[in-house]
Protein backbone atom coordinates (compact mmCIF):
# COMPACT_ATOMS: atom_id res chain seq x y z
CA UNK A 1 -13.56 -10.51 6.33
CA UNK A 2 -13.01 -13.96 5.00
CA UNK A 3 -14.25 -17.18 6.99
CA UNK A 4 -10.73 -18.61 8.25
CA UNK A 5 -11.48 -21.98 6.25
CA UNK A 6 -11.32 -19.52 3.19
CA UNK A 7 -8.47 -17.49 3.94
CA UNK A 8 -5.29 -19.84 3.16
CA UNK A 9 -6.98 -20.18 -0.50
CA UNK A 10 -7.40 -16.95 -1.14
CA UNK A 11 -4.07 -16.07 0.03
CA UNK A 12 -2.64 -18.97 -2.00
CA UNK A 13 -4.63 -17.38 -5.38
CA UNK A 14 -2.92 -14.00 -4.34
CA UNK A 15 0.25 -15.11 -4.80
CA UNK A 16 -0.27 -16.94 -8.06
CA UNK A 17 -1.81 -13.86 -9.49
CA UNK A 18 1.36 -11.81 -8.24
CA UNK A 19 3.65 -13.85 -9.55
CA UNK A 20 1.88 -14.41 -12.61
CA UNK A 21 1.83 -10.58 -12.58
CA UNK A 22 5.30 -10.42 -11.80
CA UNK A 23 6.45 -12.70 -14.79
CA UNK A 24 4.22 -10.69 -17.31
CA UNK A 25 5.40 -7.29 -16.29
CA UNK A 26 8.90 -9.18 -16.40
CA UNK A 27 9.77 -7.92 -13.14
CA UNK A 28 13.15 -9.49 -11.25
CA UNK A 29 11.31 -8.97 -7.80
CA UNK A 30 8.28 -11.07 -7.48
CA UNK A 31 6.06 -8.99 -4.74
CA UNK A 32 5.48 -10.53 -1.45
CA UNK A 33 1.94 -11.85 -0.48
CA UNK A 34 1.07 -12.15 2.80
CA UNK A 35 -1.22 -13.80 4.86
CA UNK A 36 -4.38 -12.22 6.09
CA UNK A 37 -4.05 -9.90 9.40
CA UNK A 38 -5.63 -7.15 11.29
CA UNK A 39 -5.03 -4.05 11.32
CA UNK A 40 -2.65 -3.53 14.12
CA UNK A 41 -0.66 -6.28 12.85
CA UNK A 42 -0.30 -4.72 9.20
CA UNK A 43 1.14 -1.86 10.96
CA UNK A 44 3.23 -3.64 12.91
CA UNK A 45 5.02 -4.85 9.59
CA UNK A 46 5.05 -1.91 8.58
CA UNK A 47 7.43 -0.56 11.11
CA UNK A 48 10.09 -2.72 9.99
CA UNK A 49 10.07 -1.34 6.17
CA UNK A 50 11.92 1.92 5.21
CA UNK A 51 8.92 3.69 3.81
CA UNK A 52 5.43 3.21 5.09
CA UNK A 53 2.36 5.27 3.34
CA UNK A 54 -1.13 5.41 4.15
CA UNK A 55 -3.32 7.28 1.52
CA UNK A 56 -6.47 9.05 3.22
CA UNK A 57 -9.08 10.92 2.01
CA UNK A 58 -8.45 13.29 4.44
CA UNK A 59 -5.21 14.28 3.97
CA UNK A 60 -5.11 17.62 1.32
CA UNK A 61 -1.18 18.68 1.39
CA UNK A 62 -0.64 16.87 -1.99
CA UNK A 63 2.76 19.00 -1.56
CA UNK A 64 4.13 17.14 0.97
CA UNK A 65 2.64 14.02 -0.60
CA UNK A 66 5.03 15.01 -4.23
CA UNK A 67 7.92 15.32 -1.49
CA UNK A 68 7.24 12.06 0.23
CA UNK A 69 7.40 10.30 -3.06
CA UNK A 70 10.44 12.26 -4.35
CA UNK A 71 12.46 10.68 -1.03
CA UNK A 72 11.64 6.79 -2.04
CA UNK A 73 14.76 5.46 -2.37
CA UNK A 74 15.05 2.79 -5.13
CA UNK A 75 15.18 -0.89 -3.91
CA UNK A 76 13.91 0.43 -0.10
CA UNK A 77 11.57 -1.29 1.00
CA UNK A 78 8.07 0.37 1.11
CA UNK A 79 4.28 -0.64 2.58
CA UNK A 80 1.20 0.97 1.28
CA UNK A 81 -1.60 0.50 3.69
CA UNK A 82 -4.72 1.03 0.88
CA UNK A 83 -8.14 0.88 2.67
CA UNK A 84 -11.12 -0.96 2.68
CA UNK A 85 -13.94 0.31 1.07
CA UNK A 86 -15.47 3.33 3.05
CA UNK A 87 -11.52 4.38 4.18
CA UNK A 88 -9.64 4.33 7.53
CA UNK A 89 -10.96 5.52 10.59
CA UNK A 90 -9.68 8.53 11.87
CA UNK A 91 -8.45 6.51 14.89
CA UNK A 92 -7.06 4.24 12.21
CA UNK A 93 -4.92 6.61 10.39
CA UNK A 94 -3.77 8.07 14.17
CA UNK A 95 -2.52 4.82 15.04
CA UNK A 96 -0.94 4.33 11.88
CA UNK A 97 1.07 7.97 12.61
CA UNK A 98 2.27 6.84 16.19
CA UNK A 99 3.79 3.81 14.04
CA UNK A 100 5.83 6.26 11.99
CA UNK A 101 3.61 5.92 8.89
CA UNK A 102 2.65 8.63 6.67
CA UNK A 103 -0.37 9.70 5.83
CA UNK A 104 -0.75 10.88 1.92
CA UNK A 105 -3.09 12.26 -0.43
CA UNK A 106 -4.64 10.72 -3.62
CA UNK A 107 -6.32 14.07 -4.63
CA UNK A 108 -9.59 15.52 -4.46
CA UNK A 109 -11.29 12.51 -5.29
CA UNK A 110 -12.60 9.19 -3.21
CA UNK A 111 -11.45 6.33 -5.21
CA UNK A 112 -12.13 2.75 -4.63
CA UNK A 113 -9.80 0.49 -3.01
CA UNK A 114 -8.95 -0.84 -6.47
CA UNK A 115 -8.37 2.34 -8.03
CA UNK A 116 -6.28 3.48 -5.19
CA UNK A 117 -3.97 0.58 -5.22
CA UNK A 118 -3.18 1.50 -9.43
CA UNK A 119 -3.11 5.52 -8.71
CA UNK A 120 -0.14 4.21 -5.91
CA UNK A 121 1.48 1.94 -8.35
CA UNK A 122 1.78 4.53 -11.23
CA UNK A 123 3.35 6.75 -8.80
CA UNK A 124 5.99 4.42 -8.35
CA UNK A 125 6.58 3.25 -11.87
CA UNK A 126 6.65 7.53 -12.49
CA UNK A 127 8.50 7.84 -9.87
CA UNK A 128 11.31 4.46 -10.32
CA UNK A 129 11.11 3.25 -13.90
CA UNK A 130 10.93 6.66 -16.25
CA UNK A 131 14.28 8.05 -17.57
C-alpha cells in the first residue's frame, strides 16, 4: 500500500509507461491508468464495463474459462482484477461474484501477480489480434 504522498507519482509513472507501451506496441487505444483504490471500489468500476474477470487460484473449470474468453467481444470493454501477491480472499472473490464478475482460471499453477497480468494479456492478443 503506497503512503498517499507517493501515490499521485506512481500513478503519474503508470501512465507514462502505458503510453510509452502503447506507442511501442503501436496500439490506436492507449490503456487507461487509474488512480489508486480499494478493493470495493475496483469492483465498483468494474460493474460498469461489459466484461469483468477475476483470475483465482481456486477456480479449476479452465472449460468455462476457454468459453468466457471465446464471448469477448472486440472493442467491449473489459476489467481484469489480477491480485496481489498471496491472491484474493475467498471473501474477496465472493464479493467480486455478487458484482457480476467472473471468476477464471490461469491453470494449475500459482503465478505471480506479474506473470498473471502477461498470461491475461496473451489471451487477449490470441484471442483479438491472430487471423
Amino acid at each position: 500500500r503506497p503512503d498517499p504522498g507517493k501515490a499521485k507519482n506512481r500513478v503519474e509513472r503508470w501512465r507514462k509507461k502505458a503510453e510509452a507501451a502503447a506507442k511501442q506496441s503501436r496500439r490506436s487505444i492507449l490503456p487507461e491508468v487509474h488512480d489508486i483504490c480499494d478493493f470495493g471500489q475496483a469492483l465498483e468500476m468494474g460493474v460498469g464495463l461489459d466484461s469483468a474477470l477475476i483470475p483465482y487460484e481456486l477456480s479449476r473449470d479452465f472449460d468455462a474459462t476457454r468459453r468466457r474468453i471465446e464471448e469477448l467481444e472486440p472493442g467491449g470493454s473489459l476489467g481484469i482484477f489480477i491480485g496481489p501477491e498471496g491472491g484474493f480472499s475467498e471473501e474477496e472473490i465472493a464479493a467480486a461474484g455478487e458484482m457480476g464478475i467472473d471468476s477464471v482460471t490461469l491453470g494449475r499453477r500459482i503465478l505471480r501477480t506479474e506473470t498473471a497480468a502477461l498470461v491475461v494479456l496473451s489471451w487477449l492478443i490470441y484471442r483479438f489480434e491472430t487471423d
